[in-house]
C-alpha atoms as a PDB file:
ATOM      1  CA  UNK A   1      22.734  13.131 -41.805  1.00  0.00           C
ATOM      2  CA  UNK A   2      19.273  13.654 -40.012  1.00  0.00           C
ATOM      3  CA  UNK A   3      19.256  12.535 -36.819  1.00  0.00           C
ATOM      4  CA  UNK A   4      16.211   9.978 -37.836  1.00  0.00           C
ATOM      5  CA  UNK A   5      18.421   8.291 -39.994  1.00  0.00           C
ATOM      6  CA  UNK A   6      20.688   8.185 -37.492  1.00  0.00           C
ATOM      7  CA  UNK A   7      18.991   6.189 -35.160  1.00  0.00           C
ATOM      8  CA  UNK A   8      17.533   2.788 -35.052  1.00  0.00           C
ATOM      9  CA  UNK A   9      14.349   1.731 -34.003  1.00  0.00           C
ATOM     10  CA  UNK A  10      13.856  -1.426 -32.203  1.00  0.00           C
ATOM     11  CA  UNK A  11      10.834  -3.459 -30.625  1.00  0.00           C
ATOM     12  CA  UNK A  12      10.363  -5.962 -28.151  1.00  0.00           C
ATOM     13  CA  UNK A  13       6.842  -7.616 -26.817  1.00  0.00           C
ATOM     14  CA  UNK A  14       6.731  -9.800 -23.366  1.00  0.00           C
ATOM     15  CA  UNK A  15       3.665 -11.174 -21.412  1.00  0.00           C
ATOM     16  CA  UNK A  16       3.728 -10.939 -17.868  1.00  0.00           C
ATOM     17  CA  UNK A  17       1.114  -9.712 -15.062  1.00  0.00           C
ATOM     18  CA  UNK A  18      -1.680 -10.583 -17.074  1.00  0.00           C
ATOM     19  CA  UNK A  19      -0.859  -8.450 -19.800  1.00  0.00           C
ATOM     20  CA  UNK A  20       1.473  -7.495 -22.569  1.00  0.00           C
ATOM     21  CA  UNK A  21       4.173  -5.431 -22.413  1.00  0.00           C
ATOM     22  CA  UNK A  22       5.859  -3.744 -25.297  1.00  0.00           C
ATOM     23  CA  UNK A  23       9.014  -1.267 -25.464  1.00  0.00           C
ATOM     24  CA  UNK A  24       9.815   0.677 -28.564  1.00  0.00           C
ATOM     25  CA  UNK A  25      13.563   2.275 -28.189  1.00  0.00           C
ATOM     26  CA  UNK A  26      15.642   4.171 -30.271  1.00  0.00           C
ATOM     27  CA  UNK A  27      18.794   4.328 -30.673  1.00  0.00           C
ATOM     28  CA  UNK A  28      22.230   3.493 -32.458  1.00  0.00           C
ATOM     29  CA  UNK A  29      23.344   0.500 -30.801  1.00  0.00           C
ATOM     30  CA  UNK A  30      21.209  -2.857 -31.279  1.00  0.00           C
ATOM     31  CA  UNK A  31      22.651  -5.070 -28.279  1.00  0.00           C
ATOM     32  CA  UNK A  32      22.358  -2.000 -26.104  1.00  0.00           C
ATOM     33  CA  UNK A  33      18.846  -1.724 -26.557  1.00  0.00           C
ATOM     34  CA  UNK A  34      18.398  -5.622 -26.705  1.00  0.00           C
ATOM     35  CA  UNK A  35      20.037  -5.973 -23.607  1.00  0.00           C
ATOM     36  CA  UNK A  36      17.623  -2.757 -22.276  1.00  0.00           C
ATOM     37  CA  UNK A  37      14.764  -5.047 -22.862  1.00  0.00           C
ATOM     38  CA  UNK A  38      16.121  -8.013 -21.747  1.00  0.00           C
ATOM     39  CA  UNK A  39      16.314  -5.993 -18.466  1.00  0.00           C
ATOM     40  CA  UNK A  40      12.613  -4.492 -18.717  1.00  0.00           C
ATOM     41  CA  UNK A  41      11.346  -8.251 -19.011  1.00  0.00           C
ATOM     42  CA  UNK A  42      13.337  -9.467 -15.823  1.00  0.00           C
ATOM     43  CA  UNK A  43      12.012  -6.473 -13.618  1.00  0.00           C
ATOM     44  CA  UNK A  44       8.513  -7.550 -14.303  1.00  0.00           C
ATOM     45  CA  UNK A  45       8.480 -10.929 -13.906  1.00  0.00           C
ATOM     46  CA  UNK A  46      10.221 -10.191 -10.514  1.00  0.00           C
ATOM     47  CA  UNK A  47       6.955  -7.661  -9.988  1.00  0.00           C
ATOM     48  CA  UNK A  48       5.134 -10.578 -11.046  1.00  0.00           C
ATOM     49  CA  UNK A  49       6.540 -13.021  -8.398  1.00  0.00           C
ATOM     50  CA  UNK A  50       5.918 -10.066  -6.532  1.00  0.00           C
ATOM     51  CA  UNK A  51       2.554  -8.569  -6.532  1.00  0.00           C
ATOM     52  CA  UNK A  52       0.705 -11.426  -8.182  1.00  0.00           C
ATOM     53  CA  UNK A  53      -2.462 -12.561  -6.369  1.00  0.00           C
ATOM     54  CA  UNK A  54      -2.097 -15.660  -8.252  1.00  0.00           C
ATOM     55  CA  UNK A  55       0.997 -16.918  -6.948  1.00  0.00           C
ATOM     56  CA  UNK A  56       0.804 -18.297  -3.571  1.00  0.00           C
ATOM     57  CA  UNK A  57       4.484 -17.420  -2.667  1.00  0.00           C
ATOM     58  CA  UNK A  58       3.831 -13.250  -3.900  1.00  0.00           C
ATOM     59  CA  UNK A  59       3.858 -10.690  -1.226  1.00  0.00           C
ATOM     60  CA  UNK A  60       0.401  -9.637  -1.568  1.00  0.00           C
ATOM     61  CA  UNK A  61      -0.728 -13.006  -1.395  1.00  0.00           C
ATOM     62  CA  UNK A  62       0.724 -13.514   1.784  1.00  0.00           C
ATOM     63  CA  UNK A  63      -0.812 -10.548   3.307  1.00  0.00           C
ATOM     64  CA  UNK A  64      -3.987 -11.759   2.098  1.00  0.00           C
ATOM     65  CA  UNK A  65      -3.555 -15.218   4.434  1.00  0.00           C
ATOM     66  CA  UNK A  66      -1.870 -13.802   6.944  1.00  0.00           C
ATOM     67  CA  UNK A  67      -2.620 -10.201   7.754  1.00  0.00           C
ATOM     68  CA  UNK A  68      -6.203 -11.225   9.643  1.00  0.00           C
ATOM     69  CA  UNK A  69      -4.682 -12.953  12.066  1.00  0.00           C
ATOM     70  CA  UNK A  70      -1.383 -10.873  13.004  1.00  0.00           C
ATOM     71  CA  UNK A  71       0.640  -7.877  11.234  1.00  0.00           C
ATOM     72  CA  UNK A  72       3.054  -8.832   8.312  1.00  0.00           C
ATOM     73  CA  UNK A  73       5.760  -7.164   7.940  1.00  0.00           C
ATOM     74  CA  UNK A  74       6.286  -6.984   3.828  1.00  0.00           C
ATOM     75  CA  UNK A  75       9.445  -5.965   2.037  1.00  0.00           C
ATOM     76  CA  UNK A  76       9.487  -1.715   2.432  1.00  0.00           C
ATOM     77  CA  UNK A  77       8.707  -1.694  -1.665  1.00  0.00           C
ATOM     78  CA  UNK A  78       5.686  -3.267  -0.893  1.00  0.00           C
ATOM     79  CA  UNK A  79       4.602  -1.572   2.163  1.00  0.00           C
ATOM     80  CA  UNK A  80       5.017   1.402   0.021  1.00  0.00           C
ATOM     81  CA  UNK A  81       3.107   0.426  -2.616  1.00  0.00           C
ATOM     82  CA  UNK A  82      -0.197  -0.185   0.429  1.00  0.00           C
ATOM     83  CA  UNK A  83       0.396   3.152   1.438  1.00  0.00           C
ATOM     84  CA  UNK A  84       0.401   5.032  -2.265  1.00  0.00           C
ATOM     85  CA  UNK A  85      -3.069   3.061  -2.384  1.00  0.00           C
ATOM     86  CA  UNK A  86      -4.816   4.414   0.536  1.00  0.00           C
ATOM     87  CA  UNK A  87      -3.543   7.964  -0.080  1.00  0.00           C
ATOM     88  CA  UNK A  88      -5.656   7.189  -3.588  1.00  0.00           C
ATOM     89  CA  UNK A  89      -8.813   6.143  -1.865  1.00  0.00           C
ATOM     90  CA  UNK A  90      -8.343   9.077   0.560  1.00  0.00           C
ATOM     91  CA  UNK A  91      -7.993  11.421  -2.385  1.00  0.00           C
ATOM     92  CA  UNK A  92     -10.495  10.090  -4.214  1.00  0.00           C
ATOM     93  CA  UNK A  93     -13.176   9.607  -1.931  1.00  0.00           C
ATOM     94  CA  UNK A  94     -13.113   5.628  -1.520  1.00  0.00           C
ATOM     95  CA  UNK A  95     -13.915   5.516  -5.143  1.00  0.00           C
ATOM     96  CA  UNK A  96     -10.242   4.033  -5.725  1.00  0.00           C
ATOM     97  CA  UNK A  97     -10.031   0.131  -3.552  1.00  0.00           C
ATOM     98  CA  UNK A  98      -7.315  -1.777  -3.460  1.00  0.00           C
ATOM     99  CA  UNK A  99      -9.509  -3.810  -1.364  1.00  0.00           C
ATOM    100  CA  UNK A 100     -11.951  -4.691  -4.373  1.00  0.00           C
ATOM    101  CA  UNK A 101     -11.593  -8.252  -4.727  1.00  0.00           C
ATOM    102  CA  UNK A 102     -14.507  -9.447  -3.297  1.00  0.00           C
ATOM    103  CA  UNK A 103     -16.891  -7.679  -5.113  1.00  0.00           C
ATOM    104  CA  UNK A 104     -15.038  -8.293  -8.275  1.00  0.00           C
ATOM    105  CA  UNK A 105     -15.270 -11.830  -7.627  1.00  0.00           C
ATOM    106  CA  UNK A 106     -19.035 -11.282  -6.624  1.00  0.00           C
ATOM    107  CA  UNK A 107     -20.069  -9.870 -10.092  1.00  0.00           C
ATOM    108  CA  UNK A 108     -17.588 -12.913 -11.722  1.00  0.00           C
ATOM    109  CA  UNK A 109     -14.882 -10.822 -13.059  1.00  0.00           C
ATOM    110  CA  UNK A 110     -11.993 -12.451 -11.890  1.00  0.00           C
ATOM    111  CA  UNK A 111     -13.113 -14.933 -14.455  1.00  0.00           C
ATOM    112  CA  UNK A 112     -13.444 -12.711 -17.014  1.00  0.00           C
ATOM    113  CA  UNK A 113     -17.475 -13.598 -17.972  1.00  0.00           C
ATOM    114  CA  UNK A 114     -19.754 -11.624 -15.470  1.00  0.00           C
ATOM    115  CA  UNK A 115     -22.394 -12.590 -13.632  1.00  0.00           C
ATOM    116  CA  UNK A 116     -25.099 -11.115 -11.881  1.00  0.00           C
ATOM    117  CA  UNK A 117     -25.127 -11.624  -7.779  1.00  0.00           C
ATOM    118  CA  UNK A 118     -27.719 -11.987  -5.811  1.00  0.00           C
ATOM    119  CA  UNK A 119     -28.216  -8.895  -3.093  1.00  0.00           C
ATOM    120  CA  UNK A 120     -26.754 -11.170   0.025  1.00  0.00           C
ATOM    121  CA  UNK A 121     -23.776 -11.606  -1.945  1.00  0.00           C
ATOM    122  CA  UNK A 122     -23.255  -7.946  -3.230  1.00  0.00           C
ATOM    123  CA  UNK A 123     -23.818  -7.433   1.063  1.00  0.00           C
ATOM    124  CA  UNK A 124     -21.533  -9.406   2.092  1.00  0.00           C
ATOM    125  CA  UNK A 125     -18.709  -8.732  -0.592  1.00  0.00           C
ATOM    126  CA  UNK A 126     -19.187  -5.198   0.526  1.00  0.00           C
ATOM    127  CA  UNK A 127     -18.711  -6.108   4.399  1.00  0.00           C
ATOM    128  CA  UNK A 128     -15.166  -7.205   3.329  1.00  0.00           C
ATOM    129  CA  UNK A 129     -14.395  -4.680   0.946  1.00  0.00           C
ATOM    130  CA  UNK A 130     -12.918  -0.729   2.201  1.00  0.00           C
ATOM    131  CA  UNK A 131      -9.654   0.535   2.609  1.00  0.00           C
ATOM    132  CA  UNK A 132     -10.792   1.208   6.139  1.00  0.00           C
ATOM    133  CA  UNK A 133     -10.231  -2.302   6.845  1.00  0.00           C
ATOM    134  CA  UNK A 134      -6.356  -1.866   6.147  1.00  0.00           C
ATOM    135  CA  UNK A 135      -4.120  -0.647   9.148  1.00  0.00           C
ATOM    136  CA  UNK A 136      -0.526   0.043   8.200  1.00  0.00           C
ATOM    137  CA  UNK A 137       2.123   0.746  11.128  1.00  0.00           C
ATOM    138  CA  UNK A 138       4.383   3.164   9.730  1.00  0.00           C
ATOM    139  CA  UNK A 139       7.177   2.387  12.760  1.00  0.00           C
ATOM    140  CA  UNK A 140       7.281  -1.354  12.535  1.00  0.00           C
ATOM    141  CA  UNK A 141       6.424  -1.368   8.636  1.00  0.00           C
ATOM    142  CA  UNK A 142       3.613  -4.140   8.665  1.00  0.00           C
ATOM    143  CA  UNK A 143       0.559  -4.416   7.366  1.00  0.00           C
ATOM    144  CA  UNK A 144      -2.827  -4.972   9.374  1.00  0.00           C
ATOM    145  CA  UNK A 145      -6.424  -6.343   8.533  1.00  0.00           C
ATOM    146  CA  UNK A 146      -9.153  -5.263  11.248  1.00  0.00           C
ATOM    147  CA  UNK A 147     -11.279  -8.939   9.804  1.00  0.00           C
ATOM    148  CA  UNK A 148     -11.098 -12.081   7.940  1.00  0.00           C
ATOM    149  CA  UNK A 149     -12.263 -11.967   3.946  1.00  0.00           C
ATOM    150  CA  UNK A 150     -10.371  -8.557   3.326  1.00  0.00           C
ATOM    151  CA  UNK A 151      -7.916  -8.988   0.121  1.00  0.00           C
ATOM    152  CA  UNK A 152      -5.821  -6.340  -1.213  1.00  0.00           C
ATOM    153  CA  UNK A 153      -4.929  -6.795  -5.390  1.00  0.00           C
ATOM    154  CA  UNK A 154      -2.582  -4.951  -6.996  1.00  0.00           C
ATOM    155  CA  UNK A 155      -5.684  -4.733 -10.325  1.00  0.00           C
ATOM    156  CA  UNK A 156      -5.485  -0.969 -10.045  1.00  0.00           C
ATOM    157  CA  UNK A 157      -2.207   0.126 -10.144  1.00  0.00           C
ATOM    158  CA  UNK A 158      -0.096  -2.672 -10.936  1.00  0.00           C
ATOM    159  CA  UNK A 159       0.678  -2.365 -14.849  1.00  0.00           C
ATOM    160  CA  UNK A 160       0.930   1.526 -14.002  1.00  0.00           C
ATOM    161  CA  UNK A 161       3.669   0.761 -11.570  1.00  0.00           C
ATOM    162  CA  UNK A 162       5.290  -2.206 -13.846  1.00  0.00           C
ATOM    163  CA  UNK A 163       5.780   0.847 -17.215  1.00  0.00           C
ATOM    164  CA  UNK A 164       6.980   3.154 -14.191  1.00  0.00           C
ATOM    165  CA  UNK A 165       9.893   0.896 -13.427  1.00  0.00           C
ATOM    166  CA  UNK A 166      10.761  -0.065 -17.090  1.00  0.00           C
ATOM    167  CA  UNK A 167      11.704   3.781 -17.397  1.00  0.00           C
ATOM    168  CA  UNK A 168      13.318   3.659 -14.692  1.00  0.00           C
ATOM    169  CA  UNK A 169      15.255   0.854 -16.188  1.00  0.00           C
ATOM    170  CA  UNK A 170      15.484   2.757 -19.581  1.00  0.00           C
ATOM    171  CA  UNK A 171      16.527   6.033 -18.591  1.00  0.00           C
ATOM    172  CA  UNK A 172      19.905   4.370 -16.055  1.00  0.00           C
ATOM    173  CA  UNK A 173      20.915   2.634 -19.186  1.00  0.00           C
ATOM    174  CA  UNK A 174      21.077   5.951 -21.290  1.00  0.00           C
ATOM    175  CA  UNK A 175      17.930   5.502 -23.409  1.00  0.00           C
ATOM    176  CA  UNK A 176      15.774   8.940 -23.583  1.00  0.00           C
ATOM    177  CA  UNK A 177      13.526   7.771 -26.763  1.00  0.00           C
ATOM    178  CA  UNK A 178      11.197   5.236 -25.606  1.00  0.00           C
ATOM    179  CA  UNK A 179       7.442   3.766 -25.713  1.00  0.00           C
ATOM    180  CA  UNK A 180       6.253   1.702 -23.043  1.00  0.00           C
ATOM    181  CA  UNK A 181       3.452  -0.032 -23.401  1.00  0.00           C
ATOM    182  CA  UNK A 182       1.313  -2.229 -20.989  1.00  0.00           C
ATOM    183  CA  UNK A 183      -1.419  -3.670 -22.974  1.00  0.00           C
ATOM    184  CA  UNK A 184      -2.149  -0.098 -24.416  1.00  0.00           C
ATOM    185  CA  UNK A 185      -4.037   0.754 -21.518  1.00  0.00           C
ATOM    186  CA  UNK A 186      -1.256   1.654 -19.552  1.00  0.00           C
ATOM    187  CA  UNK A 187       1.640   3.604 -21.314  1.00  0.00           C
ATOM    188  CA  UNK A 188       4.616   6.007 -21.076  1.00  0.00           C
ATOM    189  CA  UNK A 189       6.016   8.142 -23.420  1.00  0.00           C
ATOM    190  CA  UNK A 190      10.181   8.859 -23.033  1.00  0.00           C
ATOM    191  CA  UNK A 191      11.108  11.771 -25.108  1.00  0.00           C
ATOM    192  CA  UNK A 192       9.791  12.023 -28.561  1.00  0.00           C
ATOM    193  CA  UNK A 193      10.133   9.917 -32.085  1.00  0.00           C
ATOM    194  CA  UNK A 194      13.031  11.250 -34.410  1.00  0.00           C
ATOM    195  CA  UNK A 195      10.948  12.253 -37.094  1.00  0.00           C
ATOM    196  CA  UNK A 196       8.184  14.144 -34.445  1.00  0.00           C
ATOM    197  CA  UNK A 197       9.261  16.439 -31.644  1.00  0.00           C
ATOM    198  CA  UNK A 198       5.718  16.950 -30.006  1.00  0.00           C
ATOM    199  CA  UNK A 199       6.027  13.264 -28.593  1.00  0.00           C
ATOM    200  CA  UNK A 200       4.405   9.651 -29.038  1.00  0.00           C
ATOM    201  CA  UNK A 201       1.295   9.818 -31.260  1.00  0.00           C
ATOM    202  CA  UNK A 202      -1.330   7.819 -29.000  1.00  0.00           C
ATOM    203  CA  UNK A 203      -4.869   6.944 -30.168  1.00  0.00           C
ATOM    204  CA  UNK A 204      -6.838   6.642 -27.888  1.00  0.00           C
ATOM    205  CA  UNK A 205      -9.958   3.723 -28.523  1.00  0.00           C
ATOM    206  CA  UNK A 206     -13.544   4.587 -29.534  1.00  0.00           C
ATOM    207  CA  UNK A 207     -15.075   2.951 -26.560  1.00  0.00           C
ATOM    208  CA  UNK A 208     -17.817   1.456 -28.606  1.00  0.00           C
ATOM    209  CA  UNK A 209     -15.622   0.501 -31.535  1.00  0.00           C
ATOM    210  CA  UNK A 210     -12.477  -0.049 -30.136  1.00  0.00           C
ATOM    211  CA  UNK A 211     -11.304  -1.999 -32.579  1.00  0.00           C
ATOM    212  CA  UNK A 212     -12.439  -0.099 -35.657  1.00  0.00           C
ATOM    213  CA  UNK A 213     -11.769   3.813 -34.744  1.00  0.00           C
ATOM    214  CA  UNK A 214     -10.007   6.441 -32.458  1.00  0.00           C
ATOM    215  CA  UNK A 215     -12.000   8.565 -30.289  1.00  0.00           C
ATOM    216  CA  UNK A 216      -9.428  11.056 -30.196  1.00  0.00           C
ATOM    217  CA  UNK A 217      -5.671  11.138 -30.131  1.00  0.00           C
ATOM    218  CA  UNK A 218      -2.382  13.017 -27.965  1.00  0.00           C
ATOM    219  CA  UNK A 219       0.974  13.244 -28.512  1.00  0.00           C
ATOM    220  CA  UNK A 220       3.125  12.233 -25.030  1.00  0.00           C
ATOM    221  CA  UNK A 221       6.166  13.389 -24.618  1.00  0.00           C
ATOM    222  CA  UNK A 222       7.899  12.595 -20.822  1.00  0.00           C
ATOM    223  CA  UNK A 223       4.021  11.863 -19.897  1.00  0.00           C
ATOM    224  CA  UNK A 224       2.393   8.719 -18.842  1.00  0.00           C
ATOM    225  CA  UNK A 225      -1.847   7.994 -20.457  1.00  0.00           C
ATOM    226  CA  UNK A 226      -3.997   5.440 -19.005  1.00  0.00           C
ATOM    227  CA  UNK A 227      -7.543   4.322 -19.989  1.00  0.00           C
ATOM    228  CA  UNK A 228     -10.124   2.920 -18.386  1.00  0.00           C
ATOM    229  CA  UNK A 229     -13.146   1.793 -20.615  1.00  0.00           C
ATOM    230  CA  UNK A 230     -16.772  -0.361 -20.213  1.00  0.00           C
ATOM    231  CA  UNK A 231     -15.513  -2.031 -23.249  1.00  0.00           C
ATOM    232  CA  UNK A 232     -12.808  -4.198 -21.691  1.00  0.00           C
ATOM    233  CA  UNK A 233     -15.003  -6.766 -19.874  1.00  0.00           C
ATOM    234  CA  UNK A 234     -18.888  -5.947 -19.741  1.00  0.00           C
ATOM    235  CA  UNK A 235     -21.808  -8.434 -19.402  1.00  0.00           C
ATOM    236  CA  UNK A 236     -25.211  -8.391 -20.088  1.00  0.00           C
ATOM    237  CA  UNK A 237     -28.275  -9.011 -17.903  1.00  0.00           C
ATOM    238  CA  UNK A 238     -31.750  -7.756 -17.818  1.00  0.00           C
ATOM    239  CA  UNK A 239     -31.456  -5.802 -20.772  1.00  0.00           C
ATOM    240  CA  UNK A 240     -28.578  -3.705 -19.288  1.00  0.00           C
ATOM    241  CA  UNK A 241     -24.575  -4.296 -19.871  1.00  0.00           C
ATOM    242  CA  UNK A 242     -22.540  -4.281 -16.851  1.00  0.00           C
ATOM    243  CA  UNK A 243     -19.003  -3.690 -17.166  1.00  0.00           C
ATOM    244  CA  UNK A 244     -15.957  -4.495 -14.649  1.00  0.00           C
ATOM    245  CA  UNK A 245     -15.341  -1.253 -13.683  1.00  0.00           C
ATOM    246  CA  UNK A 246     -16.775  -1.327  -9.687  1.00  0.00           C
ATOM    247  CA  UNK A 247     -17.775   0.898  -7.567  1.00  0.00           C
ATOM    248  CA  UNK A 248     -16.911   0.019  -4.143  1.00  0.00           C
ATOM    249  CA  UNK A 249     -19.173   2.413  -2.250  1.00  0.00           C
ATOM    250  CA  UNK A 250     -22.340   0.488  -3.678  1.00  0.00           C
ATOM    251  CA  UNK A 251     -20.807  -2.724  -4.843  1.00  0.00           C
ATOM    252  CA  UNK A 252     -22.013  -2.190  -7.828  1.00  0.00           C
ATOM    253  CA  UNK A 253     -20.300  -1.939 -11.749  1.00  0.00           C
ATOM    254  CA  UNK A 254     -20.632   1.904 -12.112  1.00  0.00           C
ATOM    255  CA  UNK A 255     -22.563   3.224 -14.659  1.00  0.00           C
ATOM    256  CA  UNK A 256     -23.185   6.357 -16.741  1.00  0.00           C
ATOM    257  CA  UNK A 257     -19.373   6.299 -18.148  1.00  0.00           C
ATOM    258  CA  UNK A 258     -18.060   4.724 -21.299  1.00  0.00           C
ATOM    259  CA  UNK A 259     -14.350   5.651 -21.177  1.00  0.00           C
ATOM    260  CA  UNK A 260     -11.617   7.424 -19.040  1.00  0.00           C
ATOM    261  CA  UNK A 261      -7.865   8.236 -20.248  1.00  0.00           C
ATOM    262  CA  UNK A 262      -5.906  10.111 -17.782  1.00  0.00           C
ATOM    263  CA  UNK A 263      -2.411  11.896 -18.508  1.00  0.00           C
ATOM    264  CA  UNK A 264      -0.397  12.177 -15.276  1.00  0.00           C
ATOM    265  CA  UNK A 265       3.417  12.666 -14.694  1.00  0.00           C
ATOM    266  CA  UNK A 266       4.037   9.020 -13.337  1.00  0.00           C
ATOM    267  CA  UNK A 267       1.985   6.080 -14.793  1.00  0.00           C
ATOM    268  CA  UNK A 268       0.920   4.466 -11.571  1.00  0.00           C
ATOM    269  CA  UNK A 269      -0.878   7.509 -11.331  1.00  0.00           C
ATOM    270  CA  UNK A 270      -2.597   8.098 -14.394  1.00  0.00           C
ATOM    271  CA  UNK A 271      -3.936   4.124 -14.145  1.00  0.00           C
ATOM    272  CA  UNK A 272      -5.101   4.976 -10.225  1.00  0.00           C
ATOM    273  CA  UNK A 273      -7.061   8.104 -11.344  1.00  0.00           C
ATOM    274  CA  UNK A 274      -8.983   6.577 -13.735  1.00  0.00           C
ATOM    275  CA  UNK A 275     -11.502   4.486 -11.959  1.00  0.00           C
ATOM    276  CA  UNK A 276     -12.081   6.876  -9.447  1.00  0.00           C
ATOM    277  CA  UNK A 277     -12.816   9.525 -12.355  1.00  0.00           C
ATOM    278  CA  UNK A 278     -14.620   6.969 -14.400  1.00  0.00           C
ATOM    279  CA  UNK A 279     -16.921   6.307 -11.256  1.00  0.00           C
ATOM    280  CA  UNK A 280     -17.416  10.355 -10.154  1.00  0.00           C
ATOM    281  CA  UNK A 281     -17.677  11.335 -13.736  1.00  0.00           C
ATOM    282  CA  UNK A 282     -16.614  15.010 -15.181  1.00  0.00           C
ATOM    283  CA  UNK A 283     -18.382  17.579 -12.524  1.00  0.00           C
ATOM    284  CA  UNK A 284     -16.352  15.921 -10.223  1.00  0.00           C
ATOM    285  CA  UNK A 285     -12.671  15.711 -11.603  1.00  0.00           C
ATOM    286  CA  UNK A 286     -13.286  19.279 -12.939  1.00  0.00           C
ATOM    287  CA  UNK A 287     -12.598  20.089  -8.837  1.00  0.00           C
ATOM    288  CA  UNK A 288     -10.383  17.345  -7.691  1.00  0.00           C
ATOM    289  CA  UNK A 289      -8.410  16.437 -10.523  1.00  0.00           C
ATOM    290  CA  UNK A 290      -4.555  16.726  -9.463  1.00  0.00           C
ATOM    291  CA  UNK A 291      -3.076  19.188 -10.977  1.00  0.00           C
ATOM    292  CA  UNK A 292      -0.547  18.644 -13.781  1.00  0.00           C
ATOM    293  CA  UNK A 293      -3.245  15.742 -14.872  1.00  0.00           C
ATOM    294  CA  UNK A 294      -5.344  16.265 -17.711  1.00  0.00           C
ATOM    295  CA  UNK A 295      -8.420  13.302 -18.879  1.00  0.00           C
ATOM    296  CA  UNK A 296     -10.509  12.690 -21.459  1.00  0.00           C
ATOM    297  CA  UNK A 297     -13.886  11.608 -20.795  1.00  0.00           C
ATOM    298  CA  UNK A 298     -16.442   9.883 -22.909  1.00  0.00           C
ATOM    299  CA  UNK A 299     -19.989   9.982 -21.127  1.00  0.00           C
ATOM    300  CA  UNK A 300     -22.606   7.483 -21.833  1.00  0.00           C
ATOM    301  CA  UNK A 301     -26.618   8.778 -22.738  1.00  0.00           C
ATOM    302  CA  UNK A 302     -28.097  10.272 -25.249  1.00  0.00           C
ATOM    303  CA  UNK A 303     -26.411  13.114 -24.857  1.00  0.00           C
ATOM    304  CA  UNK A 304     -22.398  11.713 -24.889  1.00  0.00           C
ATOM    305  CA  UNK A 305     -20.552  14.217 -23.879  1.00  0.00           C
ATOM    306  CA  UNK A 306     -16.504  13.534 -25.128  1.00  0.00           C
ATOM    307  CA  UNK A 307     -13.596  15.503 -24.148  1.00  0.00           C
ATOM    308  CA  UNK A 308     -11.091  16.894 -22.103  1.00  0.00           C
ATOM    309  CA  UNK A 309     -10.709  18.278 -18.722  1.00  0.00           C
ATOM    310  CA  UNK A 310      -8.805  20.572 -18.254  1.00  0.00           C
END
């Protein structure tokens, strides 16, 4: 019998960390890959309780009251996690912040509308945004903030990290056919589909009709793809539409750029490289993107230039 009609296929959907997660297994027992899920769900509400900025008990929240005023000493998971950030904004030129909260609250994204600051408050949302403002002790395993109004959020990184651990999950329990799924912006593709052994078919969105057509498409296969795109949450004002994406050299929403989809080895990856490629744009990720990554670019202008690097 073909091995596709050997093996079952089953789904499961779960909200958690602000988005939706989905796993797609198959295999050829149905409680084993029930109970797989099951598992997948627990681990991220736990990253929830976690990482969340919007519970007052989380770890990062925490940091966020206390770390002004004296070092905190997080769990080491979380202390690593700080760390992997910097080494992002150190790699990419401060265009990755974990430290981006203020300005995103600034331009009214944590609300999800968008509003246009005034200059003063751009200014001042800048003053307590920077990575430089972060001082981890490596030794003693706490974490440091050099002044008061500096907030570290977990935005960039933490549905990359949250797939990352459901394979994890997947691959001790024996799985090694699996699509994980964090709001389809952050996914990662375990083996390959019965019935097609060059991997996952992805689409990935036409960033001005994401709901209506596929800019292009890849086929993962043990390979993480994240996407950044100005379509998610944009505003307008002026005449000019500013999306959520920030830059947090200027404190601005960074322009030029209409989407970003990175393919990288681990997914926390792939979701941390693409702001800081959406915000330096193609000339620049042709001579820092990490190698083993590939992205797919889709410039704004009247001359859009789509495609991928390398």
């Amino acid at each position: 019998m073909p091995e596709s009609q050997e093996l079952s296929r089953f789904e499961a959907h779960f909200d958690a960390m602000g988005s939706t997660y989905s796993v797609v297994l198959y295999g050829d027992h149905r409680e084993r890959m029930e109970q797989a899920a099951s598992a997948a769900f627990q681990e991220v509400q736990r990253l929830d309780h976690l990482l969340s900025i919007y519970r007052p008990a989380s770890a990062f929240s925490q940091i966020n009251r206390q770390a002004a005023q004296r070092p905190v000493t997080p769990a080491p998971e979380v202390f690593k996690l700080i760390s992997q950030c910097l080494q992002y904004s150190r790699q990419s030129q401060g265009a990755f912040d974990i430290t981006i909260g203020p300005l995103m609250k600034a331009w009214g994204f944590f609300q999800g509308a968008g509003r246009l600051p005034t200059p003063d408050e751009v200014a001042a949302a800048l003053a307590n945004t920077g990575c430089r403002h972060i001082a981890l002790d490596e030794t003693a395993g706490t974490v440091r903030f050099d002044r008061v109004g500096v907030e570290i959020n977990p935005g960039g990184i933490g549905k990359g990290y949250a797939v990352d651990r459901i394979v994890e999950i997947l691959r001790h329990r024996g799985f090694d056919r699996a699509l994980v799924m964090a709001s389809s912006s952050s996914i990662y593709a375990l083996g390959a589909p019965p019935d097609e052994p060059r991997g996952w078919r992805i689409p990935i969105r036409h960033p001005q009709r994401p709901t209506l057509a596929s800019a292009t498409e890849v086929y993962l296969k043990d390979m993480s793809l994240s996407t950044s795109g100005a379509y998610a949450q944009t505003f307008r004002a002026g005449g000019r539409a500013f999306s959520h994406i920030m830059d947090p050299r200027t404190g601005h929403p960074a322009p030029g750029m209409l989407l970003v989809s990175v393919t990288a080895p681990r997914t926390i990856d792939s979701e941390a490289w693409t702001k800081p490629l959406f915000i330096h744009g193609r000339s620049w990720a042709a001579q820092h993107l990490p190698q083993g990554f590939t992205a797919f670019f889709c410039e704004d202008g009247p001359e859009q230039s789509w495609g991928w690097l390398p």
